[in-house]
N, C-alpha and C. Protein backbone atom coordinates (compact mmCIF):
# COMPACT_ATOMS: atom_id res chain seq x y z
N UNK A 1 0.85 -1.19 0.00
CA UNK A 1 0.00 0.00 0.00
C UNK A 1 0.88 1.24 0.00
N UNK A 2 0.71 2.20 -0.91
CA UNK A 2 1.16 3.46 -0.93
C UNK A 2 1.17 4.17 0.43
N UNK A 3 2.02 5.04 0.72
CA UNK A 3 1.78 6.18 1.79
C UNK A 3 1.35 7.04 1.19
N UNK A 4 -0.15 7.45 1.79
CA UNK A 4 -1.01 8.44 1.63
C UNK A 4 -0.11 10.00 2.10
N UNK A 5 0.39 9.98 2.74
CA UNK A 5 1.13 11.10 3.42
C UNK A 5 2.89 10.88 3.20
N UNK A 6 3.34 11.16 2.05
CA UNK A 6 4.72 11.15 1.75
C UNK A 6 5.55 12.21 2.75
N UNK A 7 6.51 11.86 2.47
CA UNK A 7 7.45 12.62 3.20
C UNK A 7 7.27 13.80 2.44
N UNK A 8 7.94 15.16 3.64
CA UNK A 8 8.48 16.21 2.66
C UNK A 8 9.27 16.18 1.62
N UNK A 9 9.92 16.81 0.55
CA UNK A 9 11.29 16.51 0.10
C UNK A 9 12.20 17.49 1.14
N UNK A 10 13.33 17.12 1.11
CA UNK A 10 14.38 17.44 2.05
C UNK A 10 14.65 19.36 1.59
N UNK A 11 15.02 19.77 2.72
CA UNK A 11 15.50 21.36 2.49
C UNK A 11 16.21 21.37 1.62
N UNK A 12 17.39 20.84 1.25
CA UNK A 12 18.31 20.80 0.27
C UNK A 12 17.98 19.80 -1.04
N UNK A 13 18.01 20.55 -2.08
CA UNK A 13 17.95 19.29 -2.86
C UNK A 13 19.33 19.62 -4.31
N UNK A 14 19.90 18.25 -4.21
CA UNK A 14 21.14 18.52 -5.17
C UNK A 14 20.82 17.00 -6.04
N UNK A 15 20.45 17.34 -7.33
CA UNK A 15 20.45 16.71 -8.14
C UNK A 15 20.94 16.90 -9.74
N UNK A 16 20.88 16.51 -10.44
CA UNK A 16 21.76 16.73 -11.73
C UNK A 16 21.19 18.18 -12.49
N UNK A 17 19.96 18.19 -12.25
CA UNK A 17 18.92 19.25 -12.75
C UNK A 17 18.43 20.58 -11.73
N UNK A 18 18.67 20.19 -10.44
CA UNK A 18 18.38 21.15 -9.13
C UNK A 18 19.34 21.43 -7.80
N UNK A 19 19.62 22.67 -7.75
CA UNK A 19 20.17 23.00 -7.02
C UNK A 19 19.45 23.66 -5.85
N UNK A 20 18.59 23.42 -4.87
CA UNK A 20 17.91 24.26 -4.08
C UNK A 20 17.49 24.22 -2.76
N UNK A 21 17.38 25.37 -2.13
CA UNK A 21 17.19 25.00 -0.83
C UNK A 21 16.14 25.85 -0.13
N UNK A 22 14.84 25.22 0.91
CA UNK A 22 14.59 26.41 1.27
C UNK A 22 13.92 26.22 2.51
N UNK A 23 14.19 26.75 3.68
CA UNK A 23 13.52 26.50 5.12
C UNK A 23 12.93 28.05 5.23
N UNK A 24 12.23 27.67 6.30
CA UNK A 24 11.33 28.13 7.32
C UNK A 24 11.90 29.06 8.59
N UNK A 25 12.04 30.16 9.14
CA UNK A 25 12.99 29.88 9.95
C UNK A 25 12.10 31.13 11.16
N UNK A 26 12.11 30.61 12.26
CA UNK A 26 11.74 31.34 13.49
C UNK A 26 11.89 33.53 13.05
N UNK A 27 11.32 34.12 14.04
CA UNK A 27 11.35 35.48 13.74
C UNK A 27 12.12 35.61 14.63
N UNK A 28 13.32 35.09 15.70
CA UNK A 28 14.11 35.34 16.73
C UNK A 28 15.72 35.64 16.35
N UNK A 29 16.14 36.47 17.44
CA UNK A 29 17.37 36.52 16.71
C UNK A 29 18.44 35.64 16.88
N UNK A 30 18.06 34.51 17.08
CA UNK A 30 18.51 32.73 17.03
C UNK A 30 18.66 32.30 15.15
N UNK A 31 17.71 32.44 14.72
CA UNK A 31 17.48 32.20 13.54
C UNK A 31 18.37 32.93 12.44
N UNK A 32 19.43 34.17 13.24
CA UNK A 32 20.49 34.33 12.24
C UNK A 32 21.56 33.23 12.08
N UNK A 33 21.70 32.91 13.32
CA UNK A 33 22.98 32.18 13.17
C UNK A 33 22.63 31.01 12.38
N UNK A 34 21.45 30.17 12.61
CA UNK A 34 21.14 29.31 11.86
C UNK A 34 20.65 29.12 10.45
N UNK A 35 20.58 30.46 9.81
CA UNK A 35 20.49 30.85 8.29
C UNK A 35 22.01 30.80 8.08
N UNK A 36 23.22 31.10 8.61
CA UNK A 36 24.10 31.32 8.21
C UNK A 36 24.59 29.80 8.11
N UNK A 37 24.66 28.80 9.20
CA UNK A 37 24.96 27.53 8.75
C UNK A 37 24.36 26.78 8.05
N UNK A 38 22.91 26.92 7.88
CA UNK A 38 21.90 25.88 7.03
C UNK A 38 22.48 26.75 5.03
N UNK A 39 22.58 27.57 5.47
CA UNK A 39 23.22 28.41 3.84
C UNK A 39 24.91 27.47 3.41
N UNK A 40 25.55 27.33 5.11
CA UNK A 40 26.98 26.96 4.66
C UNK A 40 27.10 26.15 4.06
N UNK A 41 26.05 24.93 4.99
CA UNK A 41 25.71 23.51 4.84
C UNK A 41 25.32 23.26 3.19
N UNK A 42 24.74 23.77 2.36
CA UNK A 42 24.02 23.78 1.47
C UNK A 42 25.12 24.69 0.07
N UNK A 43 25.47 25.22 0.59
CA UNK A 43 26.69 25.61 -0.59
C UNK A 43 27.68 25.21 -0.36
N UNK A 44 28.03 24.11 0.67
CA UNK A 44 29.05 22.81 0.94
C UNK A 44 28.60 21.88 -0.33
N UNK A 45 27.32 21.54 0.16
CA UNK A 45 27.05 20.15 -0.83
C UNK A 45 26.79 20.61 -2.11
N UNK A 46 26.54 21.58 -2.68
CA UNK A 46 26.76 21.90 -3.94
C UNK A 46 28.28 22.43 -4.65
N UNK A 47 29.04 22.17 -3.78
CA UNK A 47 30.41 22.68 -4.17
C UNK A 47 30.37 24.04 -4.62
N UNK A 48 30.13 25.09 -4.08
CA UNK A 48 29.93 26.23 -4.10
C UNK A 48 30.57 27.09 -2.50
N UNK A 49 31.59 26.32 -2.39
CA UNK A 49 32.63 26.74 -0.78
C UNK A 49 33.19 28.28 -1.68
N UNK A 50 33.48 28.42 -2.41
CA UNK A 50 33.83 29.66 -3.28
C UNK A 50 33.22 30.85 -2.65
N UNK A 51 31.94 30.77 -2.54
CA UNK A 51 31.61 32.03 -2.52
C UNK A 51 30.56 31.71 -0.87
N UNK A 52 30.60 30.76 -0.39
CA UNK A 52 30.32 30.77 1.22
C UNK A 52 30.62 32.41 2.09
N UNK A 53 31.47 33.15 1.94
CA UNK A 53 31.61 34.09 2.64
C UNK A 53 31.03 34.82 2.38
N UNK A 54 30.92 35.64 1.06
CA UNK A 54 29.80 36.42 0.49
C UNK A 54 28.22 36.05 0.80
N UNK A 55 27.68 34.77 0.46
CA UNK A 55 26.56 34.63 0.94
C UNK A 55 25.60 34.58 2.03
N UNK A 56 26.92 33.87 3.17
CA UNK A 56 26.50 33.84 4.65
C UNK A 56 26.21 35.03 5.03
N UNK A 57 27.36 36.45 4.44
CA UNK A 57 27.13 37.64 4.99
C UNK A 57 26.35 38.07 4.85
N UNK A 58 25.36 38.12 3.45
CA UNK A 58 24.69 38.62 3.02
C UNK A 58 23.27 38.25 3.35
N UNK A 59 23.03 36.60 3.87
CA UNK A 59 22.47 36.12 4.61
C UNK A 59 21.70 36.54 5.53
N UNK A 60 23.11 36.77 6.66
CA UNK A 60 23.14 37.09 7.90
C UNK A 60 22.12 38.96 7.95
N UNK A 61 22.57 39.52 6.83
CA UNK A 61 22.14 40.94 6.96
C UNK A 61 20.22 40.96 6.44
N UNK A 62 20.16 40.15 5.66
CA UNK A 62 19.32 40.14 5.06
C UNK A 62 17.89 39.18 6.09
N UNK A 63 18.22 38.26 6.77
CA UNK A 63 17.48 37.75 7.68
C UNK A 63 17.38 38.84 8.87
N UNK A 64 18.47 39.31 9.96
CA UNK A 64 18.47 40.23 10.60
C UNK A 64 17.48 41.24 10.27
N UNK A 65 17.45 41.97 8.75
CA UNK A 65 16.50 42.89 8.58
C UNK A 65 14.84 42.29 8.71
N UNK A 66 15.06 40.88 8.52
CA UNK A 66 13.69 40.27 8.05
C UNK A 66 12.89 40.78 9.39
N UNK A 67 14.06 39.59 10.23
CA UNK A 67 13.24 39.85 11.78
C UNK A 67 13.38 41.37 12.63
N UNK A 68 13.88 41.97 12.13
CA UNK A 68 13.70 43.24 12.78
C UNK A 68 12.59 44.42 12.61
N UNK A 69 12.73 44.33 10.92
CA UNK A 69 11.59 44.92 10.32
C UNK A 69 10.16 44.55 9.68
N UNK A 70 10.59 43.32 9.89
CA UNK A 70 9.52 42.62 9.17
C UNK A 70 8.43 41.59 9.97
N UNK A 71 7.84 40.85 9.72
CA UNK A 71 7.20 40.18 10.36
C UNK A 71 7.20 38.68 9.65
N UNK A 72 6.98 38.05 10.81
CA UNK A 72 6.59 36.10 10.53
C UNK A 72 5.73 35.79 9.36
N UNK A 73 5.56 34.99 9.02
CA UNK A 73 7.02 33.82 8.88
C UNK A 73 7.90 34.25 7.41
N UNK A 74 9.27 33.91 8.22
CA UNK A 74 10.77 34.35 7.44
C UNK A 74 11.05 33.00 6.70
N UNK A 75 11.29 33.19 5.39
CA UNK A 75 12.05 32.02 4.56
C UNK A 75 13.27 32.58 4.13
N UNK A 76 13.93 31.44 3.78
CA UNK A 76 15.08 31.94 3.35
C UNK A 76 15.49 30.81 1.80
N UNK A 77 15.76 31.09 0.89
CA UNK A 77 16.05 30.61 -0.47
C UNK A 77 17.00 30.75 -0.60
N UNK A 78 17.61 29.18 -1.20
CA UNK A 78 18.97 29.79 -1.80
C UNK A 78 18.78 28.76 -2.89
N UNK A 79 19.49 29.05 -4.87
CA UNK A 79 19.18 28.42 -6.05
C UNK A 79 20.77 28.47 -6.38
N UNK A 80 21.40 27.33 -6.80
CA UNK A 80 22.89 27.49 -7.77
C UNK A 80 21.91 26.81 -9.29
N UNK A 81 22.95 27.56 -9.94
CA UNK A 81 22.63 27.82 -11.39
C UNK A 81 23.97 28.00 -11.75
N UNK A 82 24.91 27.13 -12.21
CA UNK A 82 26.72 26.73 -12.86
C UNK A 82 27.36 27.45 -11.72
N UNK A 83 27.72 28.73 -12.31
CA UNK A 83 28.50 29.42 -11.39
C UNK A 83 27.89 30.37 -10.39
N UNK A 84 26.73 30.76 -10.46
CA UNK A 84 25.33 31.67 -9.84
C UNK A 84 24.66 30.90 -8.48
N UNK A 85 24.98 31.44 -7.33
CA UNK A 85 24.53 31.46 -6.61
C UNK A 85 23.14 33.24 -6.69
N UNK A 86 21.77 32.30 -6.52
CA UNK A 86 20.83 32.91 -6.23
C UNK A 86 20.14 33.22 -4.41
N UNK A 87 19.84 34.19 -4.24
CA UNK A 87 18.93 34.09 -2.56
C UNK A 87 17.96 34.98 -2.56
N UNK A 88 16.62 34.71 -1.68
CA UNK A 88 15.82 35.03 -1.45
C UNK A 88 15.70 35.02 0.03
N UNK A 89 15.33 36.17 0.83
CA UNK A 89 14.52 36.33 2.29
C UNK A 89 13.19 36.87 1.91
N UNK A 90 12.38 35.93 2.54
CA UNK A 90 10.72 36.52 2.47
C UNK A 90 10.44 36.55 3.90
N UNK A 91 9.21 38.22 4.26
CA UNK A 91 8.73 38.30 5.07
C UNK A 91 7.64 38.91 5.17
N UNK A 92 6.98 39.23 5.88
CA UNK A 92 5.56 40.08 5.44
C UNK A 92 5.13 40.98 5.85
N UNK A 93 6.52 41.33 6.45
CA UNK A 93 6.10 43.64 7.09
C UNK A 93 5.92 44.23 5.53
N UNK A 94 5.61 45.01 6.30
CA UNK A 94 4.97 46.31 5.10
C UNK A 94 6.09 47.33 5.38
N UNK A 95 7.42 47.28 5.87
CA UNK A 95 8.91 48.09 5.34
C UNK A 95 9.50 47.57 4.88
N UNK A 96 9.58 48.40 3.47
CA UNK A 96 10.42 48.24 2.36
C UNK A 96 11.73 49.22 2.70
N UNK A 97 13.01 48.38 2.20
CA UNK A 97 13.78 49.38 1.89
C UNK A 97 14.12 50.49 0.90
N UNK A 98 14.24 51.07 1.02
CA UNK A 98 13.92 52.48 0.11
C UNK A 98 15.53 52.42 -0.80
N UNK A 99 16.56 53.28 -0.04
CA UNK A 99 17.74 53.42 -0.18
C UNK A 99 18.66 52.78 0.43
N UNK A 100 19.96 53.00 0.11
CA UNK A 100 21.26 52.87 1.15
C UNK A 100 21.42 53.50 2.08
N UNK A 101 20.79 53.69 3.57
CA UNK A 101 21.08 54.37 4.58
C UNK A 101 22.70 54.25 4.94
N UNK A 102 22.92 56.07 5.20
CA UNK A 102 24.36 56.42 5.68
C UNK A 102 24.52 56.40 7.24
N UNK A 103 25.04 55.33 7.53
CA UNK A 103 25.36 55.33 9.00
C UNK A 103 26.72 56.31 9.54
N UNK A 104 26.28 56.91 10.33
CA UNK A 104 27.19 57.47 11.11
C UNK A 104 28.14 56.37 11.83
N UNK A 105 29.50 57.21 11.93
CA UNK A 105 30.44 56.15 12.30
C UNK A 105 30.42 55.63 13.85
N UNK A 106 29.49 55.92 14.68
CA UNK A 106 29.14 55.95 16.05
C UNK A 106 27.85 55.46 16.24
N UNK A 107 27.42 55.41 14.80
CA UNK A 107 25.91 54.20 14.78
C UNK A 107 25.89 52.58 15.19
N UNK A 108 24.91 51.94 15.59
CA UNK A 108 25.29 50.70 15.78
C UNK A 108 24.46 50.00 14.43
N UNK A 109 23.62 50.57 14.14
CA UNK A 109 22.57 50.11 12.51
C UNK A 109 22.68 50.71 11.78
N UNK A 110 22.54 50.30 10.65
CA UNK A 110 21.92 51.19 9.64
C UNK A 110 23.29 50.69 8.39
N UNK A 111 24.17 49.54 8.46
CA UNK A 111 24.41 49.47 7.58
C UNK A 111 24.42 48.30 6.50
N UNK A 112 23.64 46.99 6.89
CA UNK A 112 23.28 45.71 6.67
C UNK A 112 23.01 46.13 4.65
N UNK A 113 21.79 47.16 3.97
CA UNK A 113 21.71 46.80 3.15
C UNK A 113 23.35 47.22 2.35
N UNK A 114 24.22 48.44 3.03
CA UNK A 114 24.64 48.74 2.48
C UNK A 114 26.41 47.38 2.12
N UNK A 115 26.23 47.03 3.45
CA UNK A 115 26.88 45.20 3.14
C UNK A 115 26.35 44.54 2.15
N UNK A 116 25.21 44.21 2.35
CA UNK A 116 24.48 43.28 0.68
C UNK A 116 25.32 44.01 -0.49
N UNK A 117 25.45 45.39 -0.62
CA UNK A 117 25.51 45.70 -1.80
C UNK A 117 26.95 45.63 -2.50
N UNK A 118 27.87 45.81 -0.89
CA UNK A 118 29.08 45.32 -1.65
C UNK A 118 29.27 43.87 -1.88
N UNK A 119 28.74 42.74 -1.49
CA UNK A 119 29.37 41.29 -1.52
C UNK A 119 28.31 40.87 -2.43
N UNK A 120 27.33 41.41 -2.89
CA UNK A 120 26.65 40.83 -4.12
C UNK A 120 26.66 41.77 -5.10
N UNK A 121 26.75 40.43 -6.28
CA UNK A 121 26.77 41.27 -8.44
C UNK A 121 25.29 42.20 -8.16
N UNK A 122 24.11 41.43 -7.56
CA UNK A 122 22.99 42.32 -7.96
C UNK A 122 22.08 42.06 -6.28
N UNK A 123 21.18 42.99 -6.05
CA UNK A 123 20.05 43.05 -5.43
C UNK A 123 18.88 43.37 -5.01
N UNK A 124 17.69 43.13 -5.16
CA UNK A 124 16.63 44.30 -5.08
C UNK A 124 15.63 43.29 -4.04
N UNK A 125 14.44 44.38 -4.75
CA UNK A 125 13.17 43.79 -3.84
C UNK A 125 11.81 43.62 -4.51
N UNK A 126 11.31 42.77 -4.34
CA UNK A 126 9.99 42.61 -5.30
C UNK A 126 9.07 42.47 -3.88
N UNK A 127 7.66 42.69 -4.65
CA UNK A 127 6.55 42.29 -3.62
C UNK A 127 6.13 40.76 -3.24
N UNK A 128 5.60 40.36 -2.74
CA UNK A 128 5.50 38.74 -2.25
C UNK A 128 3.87 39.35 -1.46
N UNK A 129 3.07 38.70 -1.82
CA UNK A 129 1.71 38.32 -0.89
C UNK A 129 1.87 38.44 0.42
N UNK A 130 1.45 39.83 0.87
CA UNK A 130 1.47 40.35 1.91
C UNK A 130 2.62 40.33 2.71
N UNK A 131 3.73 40.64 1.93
CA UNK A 131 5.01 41.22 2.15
C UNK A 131 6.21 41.42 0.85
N UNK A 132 7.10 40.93 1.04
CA UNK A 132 8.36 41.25 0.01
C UNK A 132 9.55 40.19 0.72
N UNK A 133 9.90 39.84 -0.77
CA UNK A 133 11.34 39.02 -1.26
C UNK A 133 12.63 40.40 -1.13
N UNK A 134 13.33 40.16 -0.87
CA UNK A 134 14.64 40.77 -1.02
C UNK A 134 15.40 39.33 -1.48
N UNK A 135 16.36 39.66 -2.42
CA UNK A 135 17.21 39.13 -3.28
C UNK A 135 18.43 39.32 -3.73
N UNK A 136 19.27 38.55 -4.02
CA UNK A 136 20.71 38.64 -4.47
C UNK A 136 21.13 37.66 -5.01
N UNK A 137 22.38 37.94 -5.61
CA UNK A 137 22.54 36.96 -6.41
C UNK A 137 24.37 37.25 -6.30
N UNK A 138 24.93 36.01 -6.09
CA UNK A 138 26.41 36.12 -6.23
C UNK A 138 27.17 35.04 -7.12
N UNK A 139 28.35 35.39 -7.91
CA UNK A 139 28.80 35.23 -8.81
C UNK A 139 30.32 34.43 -8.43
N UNK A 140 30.54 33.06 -8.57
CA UNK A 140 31.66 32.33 -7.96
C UNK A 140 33.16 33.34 -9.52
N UNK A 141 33.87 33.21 -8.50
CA UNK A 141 34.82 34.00 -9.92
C UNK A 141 36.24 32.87 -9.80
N UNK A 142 36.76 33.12 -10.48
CA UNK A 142 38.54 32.11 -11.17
C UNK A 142 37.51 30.83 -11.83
N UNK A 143 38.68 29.81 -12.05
CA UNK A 143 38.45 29.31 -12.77
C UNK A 143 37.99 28.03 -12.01
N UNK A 144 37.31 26.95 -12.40
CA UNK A 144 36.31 26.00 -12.31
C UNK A 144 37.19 24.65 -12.35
């Protein structure tokens, strides 16, 4: 007899055709650190250790904003495509980021998007059903 109730498929999936990953993750500020390893974990097994530093960071800034500004429930996406690492944070506040806020050098915030923008090729924000995706995308570089 079939199982009526299959399993999930797994957070990670690495197959010849898919590279992808995508959890769920608490609105606490627990849930950074654990975007940053479930991201490591996952651009480990895709052989994508290349660009692990760029992404975690970008990660790390991009969840932080989720739960700070945003509201439950936070996902986090990540897609390889050859050399393209893709990411997505979804959340469902209604603050958008506008600009690059200039932090004063005696600030403790205010400079997370302006991190995204140096360690990723591209980034923006689209709308998502009763909130918004923020996105990036980073680019493994030398040779293969």
């Amino acid at each position: 007899m079939k199982n009526p109730n299959p399993a999930p498929p797994p957070p990670i999936r690495d197959d010849e055709n898919t590279r992808e990953a995508c959890w769920d993750l608490p609105a606490d500020p627990e849930a950074v650190g654990k975007a940053r390893r479930l991201a490591r974990e996952a651009l480990a097994i895709w052989g994508a250790s290349a660009v692990a530093e760029d992404v975690t960071t970008i990660v790390s800034e991009l969840v932080t904003n989720a739960i700070v500004h945003g509201r439950a429930p936070v996902t986090l996406s990540l897609h390889r495509h050859g050399r393209i690492v893709c990411g997505e944070v979804t959340d469902h506040g209604g603050v958008w980021p506008t600009s690059l806020p200039a932090a004063g050098p005696d600030e403790e915030h205010g400079r997370g998007l302006t991190i995204v923008a140096a360690y990723a090729e591209r980034w923006g924000v689209e709308p998502a059903p009763g909130g918004k995706i923020v996105w990036f995308i980073c680019v493994e570089r030398g040779p293969r």
